[in-house]
N, C-alpha and C. Protein backbone atom coordinates (compact mmCIF):
# COMPACT_ATOMS: atom_id res chain seq x y z
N UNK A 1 104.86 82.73 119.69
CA UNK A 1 105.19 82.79 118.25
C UNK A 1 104.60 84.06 117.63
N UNK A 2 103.50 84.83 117.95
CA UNK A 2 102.71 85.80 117.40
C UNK A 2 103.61 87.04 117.88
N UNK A 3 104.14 86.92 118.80
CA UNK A 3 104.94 88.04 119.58
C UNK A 3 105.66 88.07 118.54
N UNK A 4 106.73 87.12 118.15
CA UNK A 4 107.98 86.88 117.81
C UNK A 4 107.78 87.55 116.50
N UNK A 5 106.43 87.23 115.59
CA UNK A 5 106.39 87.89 114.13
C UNK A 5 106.00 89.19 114.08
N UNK A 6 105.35 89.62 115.07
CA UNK A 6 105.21 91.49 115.15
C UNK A 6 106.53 91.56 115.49
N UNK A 7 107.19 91.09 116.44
CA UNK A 7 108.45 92.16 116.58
C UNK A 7 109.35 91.93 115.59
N UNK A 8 109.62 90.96 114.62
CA UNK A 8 110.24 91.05 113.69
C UNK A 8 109.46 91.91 112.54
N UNK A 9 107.98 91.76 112.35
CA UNK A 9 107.81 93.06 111.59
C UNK A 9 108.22 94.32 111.80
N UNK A 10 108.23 95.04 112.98
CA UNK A 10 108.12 95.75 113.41
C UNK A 10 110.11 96.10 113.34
N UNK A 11 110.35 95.65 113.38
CA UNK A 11 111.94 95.98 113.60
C UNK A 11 112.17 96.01 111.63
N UNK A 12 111.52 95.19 110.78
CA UNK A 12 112.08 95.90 109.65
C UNK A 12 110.95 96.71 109.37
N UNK A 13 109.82 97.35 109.94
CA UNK A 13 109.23 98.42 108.94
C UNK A 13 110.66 99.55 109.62
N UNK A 14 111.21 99.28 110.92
CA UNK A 14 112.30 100.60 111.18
C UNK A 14 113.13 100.25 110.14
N UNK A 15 113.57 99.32 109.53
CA UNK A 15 114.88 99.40 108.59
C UNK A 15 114.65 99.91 107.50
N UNK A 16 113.47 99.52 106.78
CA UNK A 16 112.65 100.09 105.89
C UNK A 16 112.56 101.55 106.07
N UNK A 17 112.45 102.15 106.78
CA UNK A 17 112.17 103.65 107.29
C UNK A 17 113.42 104.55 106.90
N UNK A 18 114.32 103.59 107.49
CA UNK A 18 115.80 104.31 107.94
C UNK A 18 116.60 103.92 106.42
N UNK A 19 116.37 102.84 105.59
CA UNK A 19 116.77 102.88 104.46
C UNK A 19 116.01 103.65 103.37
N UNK A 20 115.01 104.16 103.81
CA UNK A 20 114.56 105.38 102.58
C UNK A 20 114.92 106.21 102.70
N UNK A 21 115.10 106.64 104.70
CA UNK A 21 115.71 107.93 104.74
C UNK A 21 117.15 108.03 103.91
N UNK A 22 117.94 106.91 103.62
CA UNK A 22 119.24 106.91 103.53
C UNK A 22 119.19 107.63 101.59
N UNK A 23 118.45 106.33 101.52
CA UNK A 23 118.04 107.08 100.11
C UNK A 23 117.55 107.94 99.46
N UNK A 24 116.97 109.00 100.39
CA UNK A 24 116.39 110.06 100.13
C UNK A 24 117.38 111.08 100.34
N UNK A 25 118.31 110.73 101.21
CA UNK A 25 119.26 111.87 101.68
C UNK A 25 120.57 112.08 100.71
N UNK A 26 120.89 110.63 99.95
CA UNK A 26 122.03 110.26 99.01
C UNK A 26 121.44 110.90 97.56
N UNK A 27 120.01 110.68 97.16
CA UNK A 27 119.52 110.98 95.90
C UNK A 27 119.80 112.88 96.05
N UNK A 28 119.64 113.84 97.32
CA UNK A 28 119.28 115.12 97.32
C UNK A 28 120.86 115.16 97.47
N UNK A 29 121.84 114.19 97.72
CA UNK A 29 123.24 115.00 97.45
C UNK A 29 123.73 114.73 95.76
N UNK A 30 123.14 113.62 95.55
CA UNK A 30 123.35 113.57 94.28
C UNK A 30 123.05 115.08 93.25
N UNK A 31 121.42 115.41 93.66
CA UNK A 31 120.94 116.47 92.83
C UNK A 31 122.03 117.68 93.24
N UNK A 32 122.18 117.76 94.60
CA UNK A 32 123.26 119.05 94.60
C UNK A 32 124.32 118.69 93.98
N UNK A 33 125.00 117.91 93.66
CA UNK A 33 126.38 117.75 93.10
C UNK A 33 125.84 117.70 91.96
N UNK A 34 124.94 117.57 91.23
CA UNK A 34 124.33 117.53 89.72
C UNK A 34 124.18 119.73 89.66
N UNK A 35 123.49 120.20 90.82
CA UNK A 35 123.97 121.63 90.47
C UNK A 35 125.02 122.12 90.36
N UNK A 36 125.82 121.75 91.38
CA UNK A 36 127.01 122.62 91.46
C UNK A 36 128.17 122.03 90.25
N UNK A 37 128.08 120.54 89.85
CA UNK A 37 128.56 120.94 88.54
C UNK A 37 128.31 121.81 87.28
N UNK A 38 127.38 121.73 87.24
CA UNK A 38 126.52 123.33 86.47
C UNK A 38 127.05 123.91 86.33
N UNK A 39 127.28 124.48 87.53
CA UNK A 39 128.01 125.80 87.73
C UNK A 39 129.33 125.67 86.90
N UNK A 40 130.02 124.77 87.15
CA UNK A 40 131.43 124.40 86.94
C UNK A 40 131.53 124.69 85.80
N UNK A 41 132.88 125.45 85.75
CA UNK A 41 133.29 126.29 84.02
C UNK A 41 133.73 125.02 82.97
């Protein structure tokens, strides 16, 4: 049973990981599309 709850921790601190990356990567396209409308006449 002790196995069973590390490896389920352990499998969402990766989801956790991989969903910030997601959100970190969506927020920095956001900011570029927030520049390059800028630009836009």
């Amino acid at each position: 049973m002790g196995a069973d709850s590390s490896e389920s921790r352990t499998r969402n601190d990766t989801m956790e990981q991989s969903w910030r990356r997601t959100r970190r990567e969506v927020g920095t396209l956001l900011l570029r599309k927030q520049f390059l409308c800028k630009d836009c006449p």
